[in-house]
N, C-alpha and C. Protein backbone atom coordinates (compact mmCIF):
# COMPACT_ATOMS: atom_id res chain seq x y z
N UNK A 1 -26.74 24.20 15.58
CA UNK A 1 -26.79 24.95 16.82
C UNK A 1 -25.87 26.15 16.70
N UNK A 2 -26.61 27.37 16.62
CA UNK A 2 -25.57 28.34 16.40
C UNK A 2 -24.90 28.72 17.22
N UNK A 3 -25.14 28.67 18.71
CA UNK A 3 -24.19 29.19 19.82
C UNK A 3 -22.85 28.07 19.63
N UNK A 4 -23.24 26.63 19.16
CA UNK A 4 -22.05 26.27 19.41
C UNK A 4 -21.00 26.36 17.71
N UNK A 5 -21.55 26.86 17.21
CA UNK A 5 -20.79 27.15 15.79
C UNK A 5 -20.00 28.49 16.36
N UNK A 6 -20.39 29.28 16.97
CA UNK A 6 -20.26 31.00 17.03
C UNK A 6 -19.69 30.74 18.32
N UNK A 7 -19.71 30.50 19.15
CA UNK A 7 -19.27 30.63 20.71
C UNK A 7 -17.99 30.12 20.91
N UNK A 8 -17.31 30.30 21.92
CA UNK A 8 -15.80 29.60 22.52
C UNK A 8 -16.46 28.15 22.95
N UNK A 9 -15.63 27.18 22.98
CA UNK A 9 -14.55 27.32 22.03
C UNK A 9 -14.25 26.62 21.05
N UNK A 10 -15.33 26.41 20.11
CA UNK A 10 -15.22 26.01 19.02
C UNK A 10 -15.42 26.61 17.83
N UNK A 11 -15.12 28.30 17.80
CA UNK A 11 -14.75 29.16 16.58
C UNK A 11 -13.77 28.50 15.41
N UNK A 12 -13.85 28.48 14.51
CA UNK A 12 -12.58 28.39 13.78
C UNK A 12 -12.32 26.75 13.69
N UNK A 13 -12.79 25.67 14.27
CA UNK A 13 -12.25 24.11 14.22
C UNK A 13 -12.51 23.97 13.01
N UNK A 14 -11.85 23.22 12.60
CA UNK A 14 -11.79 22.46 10.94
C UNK A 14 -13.23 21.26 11.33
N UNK A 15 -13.14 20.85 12.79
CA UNK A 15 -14.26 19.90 12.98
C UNK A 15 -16.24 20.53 12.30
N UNK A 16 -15.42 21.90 12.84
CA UNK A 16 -16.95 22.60 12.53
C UNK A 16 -17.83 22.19 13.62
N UNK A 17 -16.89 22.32 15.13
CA UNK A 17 -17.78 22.03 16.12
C UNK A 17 -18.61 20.51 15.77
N UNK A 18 -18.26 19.51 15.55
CA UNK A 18 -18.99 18.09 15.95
C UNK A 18 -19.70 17.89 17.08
N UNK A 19 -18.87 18.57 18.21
CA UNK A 19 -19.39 18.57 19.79
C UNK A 19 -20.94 18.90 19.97
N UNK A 20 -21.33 19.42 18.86
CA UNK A 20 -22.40 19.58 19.17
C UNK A 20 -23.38 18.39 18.74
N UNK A 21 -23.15 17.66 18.15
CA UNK A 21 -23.62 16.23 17.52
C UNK A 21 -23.79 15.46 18.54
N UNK A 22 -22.59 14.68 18.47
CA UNK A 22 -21.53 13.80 19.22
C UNK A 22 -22.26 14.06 20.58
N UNK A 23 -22.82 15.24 21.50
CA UNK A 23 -22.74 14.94 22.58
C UNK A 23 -24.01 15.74 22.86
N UNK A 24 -24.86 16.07 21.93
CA UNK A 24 -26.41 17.15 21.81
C UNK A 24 -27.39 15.95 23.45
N UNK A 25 -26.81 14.80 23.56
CA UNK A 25 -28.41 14.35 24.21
C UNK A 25 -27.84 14.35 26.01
N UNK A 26 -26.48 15.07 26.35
CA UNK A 26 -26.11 15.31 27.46
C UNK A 26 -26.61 16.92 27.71
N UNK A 27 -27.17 16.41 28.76
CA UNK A 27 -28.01 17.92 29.70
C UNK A 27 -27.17 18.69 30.32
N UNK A 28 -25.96 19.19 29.45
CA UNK A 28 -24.94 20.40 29.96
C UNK A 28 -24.91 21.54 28.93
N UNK A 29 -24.51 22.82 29.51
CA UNK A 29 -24.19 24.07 28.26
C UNK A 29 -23.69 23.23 26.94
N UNK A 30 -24.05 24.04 26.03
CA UNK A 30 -23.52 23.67 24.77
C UNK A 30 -21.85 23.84 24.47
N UNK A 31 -21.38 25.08 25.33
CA UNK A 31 -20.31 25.46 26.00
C UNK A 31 -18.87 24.30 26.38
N UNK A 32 -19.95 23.99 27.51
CA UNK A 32 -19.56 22.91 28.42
C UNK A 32 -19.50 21.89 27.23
N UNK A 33 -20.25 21.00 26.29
CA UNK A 33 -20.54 20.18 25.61
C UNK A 33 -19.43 20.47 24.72
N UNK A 34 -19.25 21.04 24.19
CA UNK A 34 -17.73 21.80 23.09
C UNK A 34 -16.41 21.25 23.66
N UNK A 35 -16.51 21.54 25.34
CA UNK A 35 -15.21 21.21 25.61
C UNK A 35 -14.89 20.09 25.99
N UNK A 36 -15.64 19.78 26.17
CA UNK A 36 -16.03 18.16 26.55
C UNK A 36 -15.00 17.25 25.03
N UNK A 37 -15.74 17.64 24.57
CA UNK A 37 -15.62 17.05 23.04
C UNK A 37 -14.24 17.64 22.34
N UNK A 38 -13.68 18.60 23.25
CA UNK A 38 -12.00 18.73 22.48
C UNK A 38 -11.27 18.20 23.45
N UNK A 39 -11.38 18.22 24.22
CA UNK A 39 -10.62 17.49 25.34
C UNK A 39 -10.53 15.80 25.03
N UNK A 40 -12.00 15.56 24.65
CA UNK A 40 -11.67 14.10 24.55
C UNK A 40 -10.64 13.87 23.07
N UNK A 41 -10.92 14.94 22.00
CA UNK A 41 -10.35 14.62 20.92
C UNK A 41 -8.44 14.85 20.65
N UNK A 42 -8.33 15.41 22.15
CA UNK A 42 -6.94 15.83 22.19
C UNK A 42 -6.13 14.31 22.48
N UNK A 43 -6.95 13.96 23.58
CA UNK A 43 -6.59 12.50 24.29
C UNK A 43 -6.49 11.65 23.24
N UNK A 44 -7.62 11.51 21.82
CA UNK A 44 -7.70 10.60 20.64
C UNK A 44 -6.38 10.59 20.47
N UNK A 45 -6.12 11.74 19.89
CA UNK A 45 -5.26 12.16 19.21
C UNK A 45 -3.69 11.74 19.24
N UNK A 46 -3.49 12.58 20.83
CA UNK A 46 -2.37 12.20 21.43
C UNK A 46 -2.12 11.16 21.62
N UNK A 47 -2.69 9.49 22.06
CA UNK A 47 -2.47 8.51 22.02
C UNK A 47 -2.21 7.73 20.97
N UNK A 48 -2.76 8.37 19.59
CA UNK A 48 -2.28 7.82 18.60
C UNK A 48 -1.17 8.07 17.45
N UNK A 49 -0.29 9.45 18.10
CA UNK A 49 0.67 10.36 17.83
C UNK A 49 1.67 9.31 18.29
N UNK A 50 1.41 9.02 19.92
CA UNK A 50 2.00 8.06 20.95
C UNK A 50 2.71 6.52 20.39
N UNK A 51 1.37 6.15 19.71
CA UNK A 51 1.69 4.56 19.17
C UNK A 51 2.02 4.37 17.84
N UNK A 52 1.97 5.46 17.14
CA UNK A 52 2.92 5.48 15.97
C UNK A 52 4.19 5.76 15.83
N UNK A 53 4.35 6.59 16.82
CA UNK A 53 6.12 6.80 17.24
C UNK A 53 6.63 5.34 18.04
N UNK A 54 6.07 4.80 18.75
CA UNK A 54 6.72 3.60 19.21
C UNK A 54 6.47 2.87 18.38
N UNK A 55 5.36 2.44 17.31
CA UNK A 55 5.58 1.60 16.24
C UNK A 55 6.80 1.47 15.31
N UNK A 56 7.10 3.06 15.10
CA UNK A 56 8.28 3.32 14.04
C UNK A 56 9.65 3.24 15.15
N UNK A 57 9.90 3.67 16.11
CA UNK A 57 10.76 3.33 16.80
C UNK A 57 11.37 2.07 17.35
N UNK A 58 10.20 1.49 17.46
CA UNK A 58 10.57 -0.28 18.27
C UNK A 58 9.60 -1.08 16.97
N UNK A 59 9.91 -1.13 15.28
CA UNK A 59 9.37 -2.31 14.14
C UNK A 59 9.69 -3.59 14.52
N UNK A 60 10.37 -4.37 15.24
CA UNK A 60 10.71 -5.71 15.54
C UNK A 60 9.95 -6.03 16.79
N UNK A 61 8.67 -5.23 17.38
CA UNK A 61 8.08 -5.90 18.46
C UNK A 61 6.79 -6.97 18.10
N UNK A 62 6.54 -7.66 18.92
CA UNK A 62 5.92 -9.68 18.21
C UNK A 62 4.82 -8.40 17.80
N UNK A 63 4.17 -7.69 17.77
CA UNK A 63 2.99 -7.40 17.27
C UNK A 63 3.49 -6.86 15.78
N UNK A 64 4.46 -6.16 15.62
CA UNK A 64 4.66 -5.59 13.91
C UNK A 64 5.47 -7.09 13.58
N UNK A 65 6.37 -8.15 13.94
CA UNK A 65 6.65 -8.89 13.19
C UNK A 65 6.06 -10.00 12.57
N UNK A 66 4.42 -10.09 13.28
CA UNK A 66 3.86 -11.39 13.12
C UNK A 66 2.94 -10.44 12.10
N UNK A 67 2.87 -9.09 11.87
CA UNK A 67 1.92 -8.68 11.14
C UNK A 67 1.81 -8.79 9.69
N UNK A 68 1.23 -9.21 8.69
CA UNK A 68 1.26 -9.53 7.34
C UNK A 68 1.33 -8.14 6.50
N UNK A 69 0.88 -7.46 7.28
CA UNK A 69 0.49 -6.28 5.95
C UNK A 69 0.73 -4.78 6.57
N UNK A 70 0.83 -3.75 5.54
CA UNK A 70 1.43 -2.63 6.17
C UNK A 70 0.30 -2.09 6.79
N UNK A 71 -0.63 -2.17 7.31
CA UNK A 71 -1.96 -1.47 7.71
C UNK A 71 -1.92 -1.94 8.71
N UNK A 72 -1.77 -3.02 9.24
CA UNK A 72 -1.76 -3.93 10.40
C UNK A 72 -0.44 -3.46 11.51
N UNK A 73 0.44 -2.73 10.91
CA UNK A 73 1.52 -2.53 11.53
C UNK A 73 2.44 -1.65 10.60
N UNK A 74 2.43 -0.26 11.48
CA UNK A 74 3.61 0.55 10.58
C UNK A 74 4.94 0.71 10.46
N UNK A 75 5.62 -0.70 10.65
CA UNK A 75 6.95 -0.87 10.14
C UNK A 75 6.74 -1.38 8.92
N UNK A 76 8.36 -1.12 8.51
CA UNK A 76 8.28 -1.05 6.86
C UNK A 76 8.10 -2.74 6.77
N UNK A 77 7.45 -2.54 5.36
CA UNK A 77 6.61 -4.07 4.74
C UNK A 77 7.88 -4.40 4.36
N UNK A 78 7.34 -6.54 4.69
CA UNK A 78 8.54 -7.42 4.67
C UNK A 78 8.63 -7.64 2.84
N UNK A 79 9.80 -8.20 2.72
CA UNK A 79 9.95 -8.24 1.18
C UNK A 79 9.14 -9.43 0.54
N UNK A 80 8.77 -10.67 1.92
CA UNK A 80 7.67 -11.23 1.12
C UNK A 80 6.32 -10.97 0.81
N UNK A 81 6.19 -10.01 2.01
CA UNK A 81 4.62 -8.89 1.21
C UNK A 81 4.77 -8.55 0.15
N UNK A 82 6.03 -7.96 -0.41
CA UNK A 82 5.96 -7.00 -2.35
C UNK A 82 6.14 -8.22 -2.54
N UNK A 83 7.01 -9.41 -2.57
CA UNK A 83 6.52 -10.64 -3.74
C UNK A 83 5.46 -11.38 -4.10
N UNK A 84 4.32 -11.45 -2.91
CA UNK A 84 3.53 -11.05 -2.68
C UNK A 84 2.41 -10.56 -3.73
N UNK A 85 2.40 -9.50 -3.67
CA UNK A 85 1.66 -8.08 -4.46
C UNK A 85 2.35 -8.23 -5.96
N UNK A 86 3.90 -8.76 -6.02
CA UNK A 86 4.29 -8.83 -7.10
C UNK A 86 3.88 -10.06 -7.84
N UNK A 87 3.58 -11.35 -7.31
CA UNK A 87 2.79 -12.35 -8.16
C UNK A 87 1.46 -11.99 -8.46
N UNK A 88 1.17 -11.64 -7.16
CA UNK A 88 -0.48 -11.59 -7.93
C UNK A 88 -0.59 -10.60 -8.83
N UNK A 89 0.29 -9.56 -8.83
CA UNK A 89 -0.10 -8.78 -10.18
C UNK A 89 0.04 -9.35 -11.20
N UNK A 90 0.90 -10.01 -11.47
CA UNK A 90 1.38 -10.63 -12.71
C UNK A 90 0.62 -11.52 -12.83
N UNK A 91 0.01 -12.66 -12.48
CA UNK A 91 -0.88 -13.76 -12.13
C UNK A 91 -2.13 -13.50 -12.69
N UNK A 92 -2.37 -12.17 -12.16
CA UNK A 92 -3.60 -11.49 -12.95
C UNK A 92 -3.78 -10.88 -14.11
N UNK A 93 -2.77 -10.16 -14.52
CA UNK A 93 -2.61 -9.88 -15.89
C UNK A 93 -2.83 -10.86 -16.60
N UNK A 94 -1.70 -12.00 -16.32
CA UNK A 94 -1.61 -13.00 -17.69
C UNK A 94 -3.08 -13.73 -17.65
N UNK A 95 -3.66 -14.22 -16.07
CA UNK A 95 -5.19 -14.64 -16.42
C UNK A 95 -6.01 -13.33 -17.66
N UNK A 96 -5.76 -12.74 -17.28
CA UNK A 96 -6.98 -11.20 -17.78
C UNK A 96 -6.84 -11.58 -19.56
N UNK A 97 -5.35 -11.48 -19.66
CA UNK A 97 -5.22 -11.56 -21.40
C UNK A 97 -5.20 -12.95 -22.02
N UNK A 98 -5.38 -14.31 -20.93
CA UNK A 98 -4.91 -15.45 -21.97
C UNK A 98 -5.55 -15.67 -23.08
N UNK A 99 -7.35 -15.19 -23.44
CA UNK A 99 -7.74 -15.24 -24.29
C UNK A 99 -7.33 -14.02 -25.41
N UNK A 100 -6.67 -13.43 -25.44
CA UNK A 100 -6.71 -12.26 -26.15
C UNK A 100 -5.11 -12.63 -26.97
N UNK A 101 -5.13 -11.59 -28.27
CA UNK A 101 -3.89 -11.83 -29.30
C UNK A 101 -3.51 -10.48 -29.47
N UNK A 102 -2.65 -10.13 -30.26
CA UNK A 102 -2.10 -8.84 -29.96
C UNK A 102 -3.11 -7.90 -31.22
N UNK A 103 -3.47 -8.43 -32.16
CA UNK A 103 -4.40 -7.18 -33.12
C UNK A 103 -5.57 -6.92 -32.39
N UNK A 104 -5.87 -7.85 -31.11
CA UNK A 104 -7.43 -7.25 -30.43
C UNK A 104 -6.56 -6.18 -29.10
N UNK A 105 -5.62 -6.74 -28.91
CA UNK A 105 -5.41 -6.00 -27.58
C UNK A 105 -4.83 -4.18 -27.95
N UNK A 106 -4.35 -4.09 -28.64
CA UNK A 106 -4.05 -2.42 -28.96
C UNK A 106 -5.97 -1.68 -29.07
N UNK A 107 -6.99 -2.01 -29.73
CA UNK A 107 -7.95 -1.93 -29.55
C UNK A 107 -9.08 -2.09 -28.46
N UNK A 108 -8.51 -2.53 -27.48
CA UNK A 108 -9.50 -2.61 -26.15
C UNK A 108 -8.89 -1.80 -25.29
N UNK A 109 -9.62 -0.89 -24.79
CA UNK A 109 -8.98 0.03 -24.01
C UNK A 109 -8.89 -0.68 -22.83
N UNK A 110 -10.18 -1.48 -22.25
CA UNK A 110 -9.97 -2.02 -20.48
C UNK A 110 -9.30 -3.13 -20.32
N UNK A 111 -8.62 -3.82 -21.71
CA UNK A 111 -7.59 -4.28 -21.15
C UNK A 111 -5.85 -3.75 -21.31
N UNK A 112 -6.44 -2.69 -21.63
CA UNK A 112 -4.69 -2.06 -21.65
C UNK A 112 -5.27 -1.51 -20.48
N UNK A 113 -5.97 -0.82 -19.58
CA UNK A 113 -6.25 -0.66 -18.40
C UNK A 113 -5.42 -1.51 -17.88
N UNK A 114 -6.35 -2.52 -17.88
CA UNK A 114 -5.93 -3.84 -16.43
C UNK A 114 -4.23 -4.27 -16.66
N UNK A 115 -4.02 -3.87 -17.80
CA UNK A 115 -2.31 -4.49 -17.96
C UNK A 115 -1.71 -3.33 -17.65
N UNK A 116 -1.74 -2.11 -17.78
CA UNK A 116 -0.75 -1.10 -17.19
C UNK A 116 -1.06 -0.77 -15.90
N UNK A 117 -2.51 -0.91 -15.34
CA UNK A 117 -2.23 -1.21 -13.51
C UNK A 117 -1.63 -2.13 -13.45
N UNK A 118 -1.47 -3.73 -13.62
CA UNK A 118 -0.98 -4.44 -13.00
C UNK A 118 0.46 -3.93 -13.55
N UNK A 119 0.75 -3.83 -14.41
CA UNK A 119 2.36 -3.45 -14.19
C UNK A 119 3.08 -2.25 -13.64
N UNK A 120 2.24 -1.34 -13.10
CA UNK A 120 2.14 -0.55 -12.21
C UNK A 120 2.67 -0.96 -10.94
N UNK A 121 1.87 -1.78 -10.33
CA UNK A 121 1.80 -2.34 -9.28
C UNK A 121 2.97 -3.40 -9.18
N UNK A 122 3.82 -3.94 -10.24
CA UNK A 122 4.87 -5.11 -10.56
C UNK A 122 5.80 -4.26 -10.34
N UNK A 123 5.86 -2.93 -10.88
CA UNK A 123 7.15 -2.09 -10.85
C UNK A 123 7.11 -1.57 -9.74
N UNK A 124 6.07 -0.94 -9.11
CA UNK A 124 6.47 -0.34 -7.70
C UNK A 124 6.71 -1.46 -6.34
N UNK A 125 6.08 -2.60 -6.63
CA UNK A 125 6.91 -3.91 -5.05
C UNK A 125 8.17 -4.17 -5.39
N UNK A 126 8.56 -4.06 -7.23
CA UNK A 126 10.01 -4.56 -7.22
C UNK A 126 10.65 -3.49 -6.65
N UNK A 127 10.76 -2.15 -6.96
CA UNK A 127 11.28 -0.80 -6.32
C UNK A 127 11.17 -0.74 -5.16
N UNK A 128 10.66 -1.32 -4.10
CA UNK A 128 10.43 -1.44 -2.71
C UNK A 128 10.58 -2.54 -1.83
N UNK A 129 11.42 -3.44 -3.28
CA UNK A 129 12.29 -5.21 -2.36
C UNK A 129 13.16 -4.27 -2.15
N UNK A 130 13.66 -4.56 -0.70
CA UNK A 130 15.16 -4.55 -0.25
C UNK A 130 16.44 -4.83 -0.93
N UNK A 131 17.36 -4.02 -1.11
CA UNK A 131 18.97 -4.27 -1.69
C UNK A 131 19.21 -5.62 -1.71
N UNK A 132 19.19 -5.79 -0.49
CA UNK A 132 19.50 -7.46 0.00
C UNK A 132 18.98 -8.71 -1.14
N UNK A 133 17.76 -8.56 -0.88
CA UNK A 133 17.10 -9.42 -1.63
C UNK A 133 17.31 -9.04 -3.40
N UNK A 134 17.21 -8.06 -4.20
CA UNK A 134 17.72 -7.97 -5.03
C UNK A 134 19.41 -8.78 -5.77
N UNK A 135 19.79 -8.59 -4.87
CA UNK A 135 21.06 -8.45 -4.91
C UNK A 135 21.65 -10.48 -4.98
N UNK A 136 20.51 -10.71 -3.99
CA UNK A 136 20.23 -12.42 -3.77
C UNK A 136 19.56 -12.70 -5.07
N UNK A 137 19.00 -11.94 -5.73
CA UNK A 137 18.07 -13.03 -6.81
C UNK A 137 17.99 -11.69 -7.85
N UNK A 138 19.60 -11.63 -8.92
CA UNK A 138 19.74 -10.95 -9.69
C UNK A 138 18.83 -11.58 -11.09
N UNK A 139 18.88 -12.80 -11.08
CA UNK A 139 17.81 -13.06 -12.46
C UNK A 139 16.45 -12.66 -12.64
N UNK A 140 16.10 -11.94 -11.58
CA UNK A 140 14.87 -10.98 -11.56
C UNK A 140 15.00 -9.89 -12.23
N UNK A 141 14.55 -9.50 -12.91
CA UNK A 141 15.15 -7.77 -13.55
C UNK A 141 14.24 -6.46 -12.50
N UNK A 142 14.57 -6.45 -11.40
CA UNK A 142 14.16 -5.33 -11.01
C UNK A 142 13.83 -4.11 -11.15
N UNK A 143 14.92 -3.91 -11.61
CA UNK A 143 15.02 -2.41 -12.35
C UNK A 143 14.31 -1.97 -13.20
N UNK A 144 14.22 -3.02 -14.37
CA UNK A 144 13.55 -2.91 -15.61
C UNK A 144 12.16 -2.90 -15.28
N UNK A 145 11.61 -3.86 -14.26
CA UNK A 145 10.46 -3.74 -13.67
C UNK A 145 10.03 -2.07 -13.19
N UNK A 146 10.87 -1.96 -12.22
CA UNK A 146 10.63 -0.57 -11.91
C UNK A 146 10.85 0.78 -12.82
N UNK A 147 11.05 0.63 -13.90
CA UNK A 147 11.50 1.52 -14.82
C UNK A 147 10.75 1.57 -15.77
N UNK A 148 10.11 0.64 -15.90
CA UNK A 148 8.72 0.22 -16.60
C UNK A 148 7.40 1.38 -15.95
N UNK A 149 7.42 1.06 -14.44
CA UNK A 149 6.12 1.13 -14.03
C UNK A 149 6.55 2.95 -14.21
N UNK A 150 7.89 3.52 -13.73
CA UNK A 150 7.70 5.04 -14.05
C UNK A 150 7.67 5.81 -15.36
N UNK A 151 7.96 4.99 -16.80
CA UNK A 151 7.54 5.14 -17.98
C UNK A 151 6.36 5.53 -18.47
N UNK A 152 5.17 4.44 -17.24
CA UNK A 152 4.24 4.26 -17.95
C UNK A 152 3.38 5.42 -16.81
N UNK A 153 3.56 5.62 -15.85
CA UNK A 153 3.10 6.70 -14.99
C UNK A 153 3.74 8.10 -15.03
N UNK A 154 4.78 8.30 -15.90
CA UNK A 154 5.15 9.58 -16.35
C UNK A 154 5.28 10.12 -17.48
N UNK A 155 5.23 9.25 -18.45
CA UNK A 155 5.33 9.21 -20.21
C UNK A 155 4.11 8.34 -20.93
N UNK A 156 2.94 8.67 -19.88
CA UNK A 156 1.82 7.51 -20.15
C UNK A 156 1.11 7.43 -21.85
N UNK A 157 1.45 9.34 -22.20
CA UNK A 157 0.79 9.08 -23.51
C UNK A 157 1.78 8.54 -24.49
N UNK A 158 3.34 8.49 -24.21
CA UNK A 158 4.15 7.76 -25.13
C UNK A 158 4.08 6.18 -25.35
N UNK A 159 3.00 5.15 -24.29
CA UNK A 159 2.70 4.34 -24.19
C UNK A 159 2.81 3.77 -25.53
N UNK A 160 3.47 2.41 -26.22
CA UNK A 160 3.39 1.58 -26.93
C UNK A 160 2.30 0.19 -26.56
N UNK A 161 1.40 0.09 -27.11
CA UNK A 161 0.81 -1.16 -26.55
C UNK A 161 1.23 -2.49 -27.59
N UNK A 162 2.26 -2.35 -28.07
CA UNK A 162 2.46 -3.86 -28.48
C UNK A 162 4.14 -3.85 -27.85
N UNK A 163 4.74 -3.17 -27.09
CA UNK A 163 5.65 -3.41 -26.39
C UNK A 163 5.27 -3.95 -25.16
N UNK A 164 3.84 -3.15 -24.29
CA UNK A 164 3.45 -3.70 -23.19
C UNK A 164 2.70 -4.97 -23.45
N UNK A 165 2.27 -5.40 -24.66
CA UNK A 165 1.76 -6.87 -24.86
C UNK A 165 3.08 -8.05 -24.92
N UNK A 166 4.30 -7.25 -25.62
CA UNK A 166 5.48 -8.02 -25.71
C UNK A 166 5.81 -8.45 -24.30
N UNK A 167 5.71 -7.56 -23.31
CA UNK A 167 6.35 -7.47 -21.41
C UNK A 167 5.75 -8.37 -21.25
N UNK A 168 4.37 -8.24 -21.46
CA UNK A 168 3.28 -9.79 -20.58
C UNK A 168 3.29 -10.57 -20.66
N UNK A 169 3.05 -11.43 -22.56
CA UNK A 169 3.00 -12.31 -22.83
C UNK A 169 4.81 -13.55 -22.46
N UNK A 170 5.71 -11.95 -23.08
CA UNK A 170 6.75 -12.77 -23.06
C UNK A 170 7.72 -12.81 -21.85
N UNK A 171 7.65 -12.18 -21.15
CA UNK A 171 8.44 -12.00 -19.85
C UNK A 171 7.61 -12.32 -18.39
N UNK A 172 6.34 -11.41 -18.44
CA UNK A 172 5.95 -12.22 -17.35
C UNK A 172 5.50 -13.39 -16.90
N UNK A 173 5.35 -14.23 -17.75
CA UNK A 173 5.25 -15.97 -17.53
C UNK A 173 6.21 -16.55 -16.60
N UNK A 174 7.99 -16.25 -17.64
CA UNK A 174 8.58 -16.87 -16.44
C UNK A 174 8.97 -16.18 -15.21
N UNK A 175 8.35 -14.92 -14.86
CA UNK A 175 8.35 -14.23 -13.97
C UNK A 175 7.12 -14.91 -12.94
N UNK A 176 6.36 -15.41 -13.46
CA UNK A 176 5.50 -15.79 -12.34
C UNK A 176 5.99 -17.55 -12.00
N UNK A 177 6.45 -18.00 -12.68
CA UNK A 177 7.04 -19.19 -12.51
C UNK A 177 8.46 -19.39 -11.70
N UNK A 178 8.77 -18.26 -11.95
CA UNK A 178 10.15 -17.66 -11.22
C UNK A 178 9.72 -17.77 -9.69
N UNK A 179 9.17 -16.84 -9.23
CA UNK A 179 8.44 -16.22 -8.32
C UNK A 179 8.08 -17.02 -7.11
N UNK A 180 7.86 -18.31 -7.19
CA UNK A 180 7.23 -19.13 -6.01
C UNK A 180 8.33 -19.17 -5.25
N UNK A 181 9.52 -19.98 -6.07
CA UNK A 181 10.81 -20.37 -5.01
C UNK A 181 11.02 -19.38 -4.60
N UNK A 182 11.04 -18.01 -5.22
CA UNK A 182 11.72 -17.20 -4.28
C UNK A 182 11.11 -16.90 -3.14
N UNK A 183 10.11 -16.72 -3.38
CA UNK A 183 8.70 -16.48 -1.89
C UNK A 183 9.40 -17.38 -1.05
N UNK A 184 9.33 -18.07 -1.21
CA UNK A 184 9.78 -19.67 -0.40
C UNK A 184 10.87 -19.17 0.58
N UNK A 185 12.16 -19.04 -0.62
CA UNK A 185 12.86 -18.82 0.24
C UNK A 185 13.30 -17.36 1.19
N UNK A 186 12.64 -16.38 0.92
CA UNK A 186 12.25 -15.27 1.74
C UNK A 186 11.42 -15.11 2.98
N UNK A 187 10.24 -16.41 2.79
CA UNK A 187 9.31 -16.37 3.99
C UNK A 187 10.65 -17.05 5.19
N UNK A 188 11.28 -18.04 4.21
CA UNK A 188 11.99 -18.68 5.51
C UNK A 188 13.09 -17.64 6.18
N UNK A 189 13.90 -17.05 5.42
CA UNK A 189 15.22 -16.51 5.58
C UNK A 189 14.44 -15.54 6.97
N UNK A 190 13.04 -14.91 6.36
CA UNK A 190 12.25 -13.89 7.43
C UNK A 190 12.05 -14.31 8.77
N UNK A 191 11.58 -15.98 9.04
CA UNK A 191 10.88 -16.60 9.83
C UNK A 191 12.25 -16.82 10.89
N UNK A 192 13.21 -16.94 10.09
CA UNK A 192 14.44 -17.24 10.94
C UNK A 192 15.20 -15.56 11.73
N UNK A 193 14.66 -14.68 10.88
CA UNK A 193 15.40 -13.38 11.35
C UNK A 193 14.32 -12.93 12.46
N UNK A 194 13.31 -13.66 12.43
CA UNK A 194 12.22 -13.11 13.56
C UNK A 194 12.19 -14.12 14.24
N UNK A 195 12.74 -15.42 14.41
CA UNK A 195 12.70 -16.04 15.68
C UNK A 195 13.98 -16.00 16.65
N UNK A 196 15.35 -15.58 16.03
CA UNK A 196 16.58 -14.86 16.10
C UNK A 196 16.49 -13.68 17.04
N UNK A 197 15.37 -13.02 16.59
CA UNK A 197 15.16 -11.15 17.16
C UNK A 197 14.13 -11.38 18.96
N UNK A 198 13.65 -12.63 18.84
CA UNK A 198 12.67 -12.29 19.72
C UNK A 198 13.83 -12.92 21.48
């Protein structure tokens, strides 16, 4: 509809005038129909400008603390979400390679894929546990975790693949064996700081 591409007041929108879609089977100016349709998109808008600032302002209300995941609620993710994200990465790796030995694995490209995402993903939840919790469960190597994953995402073509076969086979085992108690005791320490808060 060219009047409403060309006309006030929907010159220039990044929408590219939608209004004219969105609202073509209402029997008003195309005009009228335009404004219709920014007005309502201001209201979208603004209400959800609204509930993200009180999300980030008030993170301890029962709706962000009962929430599991960062999508569900935009306060910052609990540290048993990255342990979380951090077993199953690891969980999955070592399933992905148990059949495999180290003279096939430098030669398969999709599983040096699947092992440098998942350790991707191992290094960035450890980099995003809390001090606290670090600090509680130093036989974790955090660091090294996280220092790993920016090696391999910033120095990717210096990549060694029989060092990253050495990480998997030999470290992340008892890393995933590691891993339960601590969940354990994080869901609780959490369950108690959120029945404390309410």
């Amino acid at each position: 509809e060219t009047a409403c591409k060309t006309g006030w007041p929907c010159t220039g929108w990044p929408s590219r005038c939608y209004c004219s879609v969105k609202l073509s089977r209402l029997p008003l100016p195309k005009q009228l129909r335009c404004l219709i349709w920014w007005i309502t998109r201001k209201i979208w808008k603004t209400g959800w400008e609204l509930w993200l600032t009180l999300a980030l302002l008030f993170p301890d209300t029962p709706a962000c603390t009962s929430s599991p995941t960062y999508l569900q609620c935009m306060s910052k993710p609990l540290d048993s979400t990255r342990l979380q994200e951090l077993h199953y990465a690891a969980t999955r790796v070592l399933t992905r390679l148990q059949d495999t030995n180290l003279p096939e694995f430098p030669a398969n490209e999709d599983l040096q894929d699947i092992a440098l995402l998942q350790l991707v993903i191992i290094g960035e939840a450890a980099a995003r546990v809390s001090e606290a919790t670090k600090q509680r469960y130093p036989q974790i190597e955090w660091r090294r975790a996280a220092g790993l994953r920016n090696f391999i995402v910033h120095e990717y073509a210096k990549v060694d693949f029989e060092v990253i076969w050495s990480t998997v086979t030999q470290e992340l085992p008892g890393l995933v064996s590691e891993l339960p108690s601590v969940l354990e005791q994080i869901i609780t320490t959490e369950q108690i700081a959120r029945n404390n808060s309410v």
